[in-house]
Protein backbone atom coordinates (compact mmCIF):
# COMPACT_ATOMS: atom_id res chain seq x y z
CA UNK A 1 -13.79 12.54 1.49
CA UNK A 2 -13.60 9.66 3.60
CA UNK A 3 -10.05 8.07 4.51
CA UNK A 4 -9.54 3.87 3.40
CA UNK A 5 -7.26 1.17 5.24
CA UNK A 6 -4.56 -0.92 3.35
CA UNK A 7 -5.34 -5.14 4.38
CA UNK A 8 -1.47 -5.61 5.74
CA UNK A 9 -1.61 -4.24 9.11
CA UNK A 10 -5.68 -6.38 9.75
CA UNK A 11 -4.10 -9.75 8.78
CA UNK A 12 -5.04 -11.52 11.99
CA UNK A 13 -8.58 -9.91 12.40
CA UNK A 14 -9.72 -10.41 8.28
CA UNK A 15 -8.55 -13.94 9.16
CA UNK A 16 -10.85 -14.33 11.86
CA UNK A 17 -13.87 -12.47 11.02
CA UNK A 18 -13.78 -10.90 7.47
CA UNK A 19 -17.35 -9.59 7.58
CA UNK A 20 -17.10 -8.29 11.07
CA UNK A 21 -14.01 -6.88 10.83
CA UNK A 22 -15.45 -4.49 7.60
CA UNK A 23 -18.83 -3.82 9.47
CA UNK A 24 -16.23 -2.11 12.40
CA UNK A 25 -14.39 -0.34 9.84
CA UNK A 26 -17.42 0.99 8.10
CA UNK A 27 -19.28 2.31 11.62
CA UNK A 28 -15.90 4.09 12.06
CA UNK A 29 -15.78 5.95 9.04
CA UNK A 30 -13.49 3.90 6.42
CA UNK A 31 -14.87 3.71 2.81
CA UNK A 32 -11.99 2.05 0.93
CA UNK A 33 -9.63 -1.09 1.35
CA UNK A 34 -6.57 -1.24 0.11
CA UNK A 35 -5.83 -4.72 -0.54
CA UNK A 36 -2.99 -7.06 -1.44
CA UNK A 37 -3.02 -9.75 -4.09
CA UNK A 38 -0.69 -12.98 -4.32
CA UNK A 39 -1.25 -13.58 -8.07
CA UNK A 40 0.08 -17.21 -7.71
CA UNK A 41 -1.22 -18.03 -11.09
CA UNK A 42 1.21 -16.16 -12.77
CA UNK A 43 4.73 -17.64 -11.23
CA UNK A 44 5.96 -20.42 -10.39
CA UNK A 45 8.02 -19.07 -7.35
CA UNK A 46 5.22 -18.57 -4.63
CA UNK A 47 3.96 -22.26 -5.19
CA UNK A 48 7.29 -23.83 -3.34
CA UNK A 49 5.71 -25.15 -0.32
CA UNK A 50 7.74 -23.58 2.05
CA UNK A 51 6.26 -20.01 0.72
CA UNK A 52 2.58 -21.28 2.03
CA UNK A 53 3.93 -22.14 5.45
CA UNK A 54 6.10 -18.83 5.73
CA UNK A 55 2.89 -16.94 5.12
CA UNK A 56 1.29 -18.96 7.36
CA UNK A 57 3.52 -18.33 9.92
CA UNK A 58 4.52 -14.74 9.46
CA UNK A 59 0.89 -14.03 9.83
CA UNK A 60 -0.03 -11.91 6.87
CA UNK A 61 -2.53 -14.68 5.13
CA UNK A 62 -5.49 -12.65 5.91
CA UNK A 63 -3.94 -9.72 4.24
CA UNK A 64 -2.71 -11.24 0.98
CA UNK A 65 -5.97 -12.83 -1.20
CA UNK A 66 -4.69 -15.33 -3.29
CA UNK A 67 -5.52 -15.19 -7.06
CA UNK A 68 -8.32 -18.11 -6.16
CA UNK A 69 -9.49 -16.26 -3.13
CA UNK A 70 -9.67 -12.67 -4.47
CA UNK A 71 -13.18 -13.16 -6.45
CA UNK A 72 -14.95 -14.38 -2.78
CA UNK A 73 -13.11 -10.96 -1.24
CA UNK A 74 -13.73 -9.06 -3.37
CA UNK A 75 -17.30 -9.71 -3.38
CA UNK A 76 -17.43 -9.56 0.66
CA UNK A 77 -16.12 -6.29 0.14
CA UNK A 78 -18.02 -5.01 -2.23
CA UNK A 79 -21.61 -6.28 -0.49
CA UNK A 80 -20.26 -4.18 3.11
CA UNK A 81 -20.06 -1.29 1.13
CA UNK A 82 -16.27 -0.51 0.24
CA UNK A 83 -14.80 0.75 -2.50
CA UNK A 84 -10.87 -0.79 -3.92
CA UNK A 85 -9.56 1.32 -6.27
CA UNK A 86 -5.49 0.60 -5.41
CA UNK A 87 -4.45 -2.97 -5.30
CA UNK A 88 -0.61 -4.03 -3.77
CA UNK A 89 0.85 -6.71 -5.65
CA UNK A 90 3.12 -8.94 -2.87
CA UNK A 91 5.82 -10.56 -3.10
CA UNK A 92 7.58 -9.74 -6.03
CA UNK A 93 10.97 -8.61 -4.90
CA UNK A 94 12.49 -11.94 -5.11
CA UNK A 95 12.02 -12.41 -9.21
CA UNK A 96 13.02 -9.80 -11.11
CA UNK A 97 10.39 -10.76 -13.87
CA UNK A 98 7.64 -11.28 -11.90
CA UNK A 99 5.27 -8.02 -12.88
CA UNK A 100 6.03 -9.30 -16.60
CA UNK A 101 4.34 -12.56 -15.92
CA UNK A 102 1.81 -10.93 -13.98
CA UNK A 103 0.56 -9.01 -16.81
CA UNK A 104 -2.62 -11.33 -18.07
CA UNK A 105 -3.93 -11.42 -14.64
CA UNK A 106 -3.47 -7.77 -13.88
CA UNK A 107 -4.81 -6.42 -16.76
CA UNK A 108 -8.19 -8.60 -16.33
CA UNK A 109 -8.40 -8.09 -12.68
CA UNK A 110 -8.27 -4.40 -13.73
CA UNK A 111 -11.11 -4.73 -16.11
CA UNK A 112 -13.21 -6.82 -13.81
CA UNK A 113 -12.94 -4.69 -10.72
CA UNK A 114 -12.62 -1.28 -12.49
CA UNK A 115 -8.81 -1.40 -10.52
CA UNK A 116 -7.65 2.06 -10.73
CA UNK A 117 -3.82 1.30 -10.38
CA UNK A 118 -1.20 -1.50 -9.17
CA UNK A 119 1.23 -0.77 -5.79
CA UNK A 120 4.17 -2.32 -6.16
CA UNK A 121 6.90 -2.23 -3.53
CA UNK A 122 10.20 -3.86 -4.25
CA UNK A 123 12.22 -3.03 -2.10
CA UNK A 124 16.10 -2.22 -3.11
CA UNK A 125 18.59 -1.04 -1.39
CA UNK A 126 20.17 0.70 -3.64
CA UNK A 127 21.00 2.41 -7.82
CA UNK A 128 22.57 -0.94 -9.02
CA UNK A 129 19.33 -3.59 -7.66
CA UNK A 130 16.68 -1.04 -8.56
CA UNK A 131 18.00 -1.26 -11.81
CA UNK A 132 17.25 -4.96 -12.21
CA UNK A 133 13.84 -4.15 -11.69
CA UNK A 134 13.84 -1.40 -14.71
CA UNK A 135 13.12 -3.11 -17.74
CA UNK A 136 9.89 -5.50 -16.07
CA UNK A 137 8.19 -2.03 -14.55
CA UNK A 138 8.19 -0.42 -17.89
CA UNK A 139 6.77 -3.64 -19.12
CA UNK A 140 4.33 -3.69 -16.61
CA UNK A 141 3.34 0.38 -16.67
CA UNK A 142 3.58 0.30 -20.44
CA UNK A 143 0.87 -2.76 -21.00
CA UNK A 144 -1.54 -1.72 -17.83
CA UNK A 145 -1.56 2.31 -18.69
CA UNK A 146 -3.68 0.85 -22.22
CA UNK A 147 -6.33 0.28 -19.54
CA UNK A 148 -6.06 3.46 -17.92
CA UNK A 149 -4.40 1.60 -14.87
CA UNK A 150 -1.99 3.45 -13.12
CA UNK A 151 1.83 2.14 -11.80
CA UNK A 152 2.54 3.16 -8.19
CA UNK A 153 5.48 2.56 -6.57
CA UNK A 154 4.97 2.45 -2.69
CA UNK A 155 8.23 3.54 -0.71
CA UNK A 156 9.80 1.51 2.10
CA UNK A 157 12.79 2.84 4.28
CA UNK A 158 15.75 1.01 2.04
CA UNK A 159 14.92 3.40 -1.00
CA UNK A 160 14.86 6.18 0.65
CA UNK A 161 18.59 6.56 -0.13
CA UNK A 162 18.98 6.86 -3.23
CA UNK A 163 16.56 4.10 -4.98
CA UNK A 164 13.22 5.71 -4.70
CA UNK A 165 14.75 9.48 -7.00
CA UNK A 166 16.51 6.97 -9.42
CA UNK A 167 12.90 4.91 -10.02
CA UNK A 168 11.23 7.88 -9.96
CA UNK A 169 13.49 9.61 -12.77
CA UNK A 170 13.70 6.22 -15.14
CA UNK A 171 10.41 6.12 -14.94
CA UNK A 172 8.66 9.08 -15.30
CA UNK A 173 4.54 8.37 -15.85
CA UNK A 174 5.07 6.04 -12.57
CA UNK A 175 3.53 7.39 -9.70
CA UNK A 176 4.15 7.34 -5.80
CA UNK A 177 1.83 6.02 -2.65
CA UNK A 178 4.23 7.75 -0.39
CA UNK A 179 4.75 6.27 3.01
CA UNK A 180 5.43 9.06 5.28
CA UNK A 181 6.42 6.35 8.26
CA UNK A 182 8.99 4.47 6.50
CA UNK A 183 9.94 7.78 5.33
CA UNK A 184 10.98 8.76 8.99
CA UNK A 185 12.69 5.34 9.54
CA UNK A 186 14.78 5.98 6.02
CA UNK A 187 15.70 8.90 7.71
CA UNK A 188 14.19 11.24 5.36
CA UNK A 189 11.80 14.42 6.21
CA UNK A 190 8.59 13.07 4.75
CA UNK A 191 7.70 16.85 4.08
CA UNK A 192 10.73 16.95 1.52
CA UNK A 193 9.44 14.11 -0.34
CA UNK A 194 5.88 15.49 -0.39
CA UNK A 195 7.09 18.90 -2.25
CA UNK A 196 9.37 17.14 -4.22
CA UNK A 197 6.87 14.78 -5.79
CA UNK A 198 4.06 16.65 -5.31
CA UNK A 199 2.36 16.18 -8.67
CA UNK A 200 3.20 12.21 -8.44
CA UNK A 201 1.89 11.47 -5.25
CA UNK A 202 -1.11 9.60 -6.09
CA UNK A 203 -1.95 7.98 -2.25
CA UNK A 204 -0.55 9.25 1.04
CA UNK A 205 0.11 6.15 3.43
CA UNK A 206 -0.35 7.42 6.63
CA UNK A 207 2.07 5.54 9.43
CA UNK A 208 3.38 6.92 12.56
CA UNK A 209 6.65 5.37 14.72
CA UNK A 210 8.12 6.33 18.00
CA UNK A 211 10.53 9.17 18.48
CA UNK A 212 14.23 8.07 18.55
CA UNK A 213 15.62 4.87 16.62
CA UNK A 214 12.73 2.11 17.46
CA UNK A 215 10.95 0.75 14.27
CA UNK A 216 7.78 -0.12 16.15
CA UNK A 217 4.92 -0.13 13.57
CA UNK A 218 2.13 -0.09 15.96
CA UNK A 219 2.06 3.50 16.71
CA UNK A 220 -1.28 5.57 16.56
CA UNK A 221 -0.70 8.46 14.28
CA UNK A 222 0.17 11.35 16.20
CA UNK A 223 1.73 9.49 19.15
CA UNK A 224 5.17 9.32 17.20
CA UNK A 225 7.08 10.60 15.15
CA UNK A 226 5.77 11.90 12.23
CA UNK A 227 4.69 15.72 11.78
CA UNK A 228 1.16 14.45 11.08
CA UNK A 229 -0.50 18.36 11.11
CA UNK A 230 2.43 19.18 8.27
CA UNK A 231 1.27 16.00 6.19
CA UNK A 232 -2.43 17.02 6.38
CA UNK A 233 -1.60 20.67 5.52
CA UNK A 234 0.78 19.92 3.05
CA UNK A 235 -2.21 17.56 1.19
CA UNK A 236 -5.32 18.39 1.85
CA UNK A 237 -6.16 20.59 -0.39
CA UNK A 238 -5.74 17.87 -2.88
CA UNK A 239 -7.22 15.05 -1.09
CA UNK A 240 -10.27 17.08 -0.68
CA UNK A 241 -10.50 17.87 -4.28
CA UNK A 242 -9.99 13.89 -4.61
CA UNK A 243 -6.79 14.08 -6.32
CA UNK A 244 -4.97 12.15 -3.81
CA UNK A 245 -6.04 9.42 -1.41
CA UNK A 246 -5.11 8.82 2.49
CA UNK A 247 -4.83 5.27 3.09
CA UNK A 248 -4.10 4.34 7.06
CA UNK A 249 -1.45 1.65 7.10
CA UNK A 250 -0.37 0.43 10.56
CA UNK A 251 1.08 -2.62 10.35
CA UNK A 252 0.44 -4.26 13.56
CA UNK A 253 -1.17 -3.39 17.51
CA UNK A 254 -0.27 -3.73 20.80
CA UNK A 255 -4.00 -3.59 21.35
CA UNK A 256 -7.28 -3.43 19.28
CA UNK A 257 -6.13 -2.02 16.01
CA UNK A 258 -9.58 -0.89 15.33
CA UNK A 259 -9.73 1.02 17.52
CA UNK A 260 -5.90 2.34 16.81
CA UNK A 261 -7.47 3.25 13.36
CA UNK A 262 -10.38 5.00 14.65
CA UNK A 263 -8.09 7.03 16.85
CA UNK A 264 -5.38 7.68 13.91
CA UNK A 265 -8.54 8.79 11.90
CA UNK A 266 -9.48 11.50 14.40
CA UNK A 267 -6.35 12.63 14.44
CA UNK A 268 -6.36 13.33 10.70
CA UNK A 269 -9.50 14.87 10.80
CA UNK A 270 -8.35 17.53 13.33
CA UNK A 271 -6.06 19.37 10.56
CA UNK A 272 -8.59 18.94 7.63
């Protein structure tokens, strides 16, 4: 089983050099990209002008493919070799309907690309704003799971409070791409979580931060933080079996974060 990369964290390199960029992945070992999708087609939010210029600025438009990009991607990826079973959906936290109205486009993205589930992340804080979200993810889950397309709800710190059990529990077919670093920042032991939604876990995203109170996001796993032999122990026997997958997320570098992957990747394969 080989280990994939989620888009977010390879913004600024995709932007420059797509092609190159995936030829570096592949001669390090990665098989699978974890992209993220802007489906601007389906609301009318994310075409103000001043959400193109934010993206612009905040760096991240090599990571998100545009509904009129995604076909071109997709087929870049596809010729270098990788496989995309997960998709992230951005941007959504800001309209509670959004997934509804993303529903066309979803559901023939999934059947054109053989998707095997949406990521969403959505970020709330806490029982009262996840609940907002409720009645649009069983929408969503409901309309997608006729295509054998899972839900997945990817953690951030702010639900690990109380936000991410109370999703979890409303919705109980939904499944979890648990992100052991924001796990740490949430202040929660990401080998809790693991045991505790053990048979829900459908991706592991693997993240590492430094040791005391900073949130930097360009550490190389096992240089922080996280218990990164417990997290392989406590999943490989399910990874292996490909039951699970282990997707490298680091967000950003302080140097070449190729070669922060390829590092973070040996480090995995040390415990497997």
């Amino acid at each position: 089983m080989k280990i994939g990369v989620n888009t977010w964290g390879l913004s600024k390199v995709f932007k420059k050099y797509l092609r190159g960029t995936l030829k570096r992945l592949k001669e390090i070992g990665v098989d699978e990209i974890e992209p993220c999708f802007v489906l601007t087609n389906s609301f009318n939010f994310f075409k103000r002008i001043g959400f193109f210029i934010g993206l612009s600025l905040n760096g991240t438009s090599g990571s998100n493919w545009f509904y009129h990009l995604i076909d071109e991607k997709m087929r870049i990826v596809k010729e270098e070799g990788f496989n995309v079973n997960y998709v992230h959906l951005t941007f959504i936290m800001p309209d509670k309907k959004a997934l509804g109205k993303m529903i066309p486009t979803a559901k023939e993205l999934a059947i054109k690309y053989g998707i095997k589930g949406y990521v969403i992340s959505l970020l709330p804080k806490d029982i009262k704003t996840a609940k907002e979200y409720l009645d649009d993810i069983n929408k969503f889950n409901t309309e997608l799971k006729e295509l054998n397309c899972k839900t997945i709800y990817h953690n951030h710190s702010e639900e690990m409070d109380t936000a991410l059990d109370f999703l979890m529990e409303s919705i109980p077919d939904m499944y979890l791409e648990f992100d052991v670093g924001w796990s740490i920042i949430g202040s929660k032991d990401p080998l809790e979580i693991l045991k505790k939604y053990s048979d829900r876990i459908n991706i592991v995203h693997f993240k590492d931060v430094p040791i005391g109170e900073n949130k930097d996001l360009s550490v190389v796993l096992g240089d922080g933080a996280l218990d990164l032999k417990g997290v392989v122990e406590a999943t490989k026997e399910k990874f292996l079996k490909g039951e699970i997958e282990y997707i490298i997320d680091q967000d950003v570098s302080k140097g070449d974060i190729i070669l922060d992957i390829d590092k973070s990747i040996k480090n995995i394969n040390k415990y497997l």
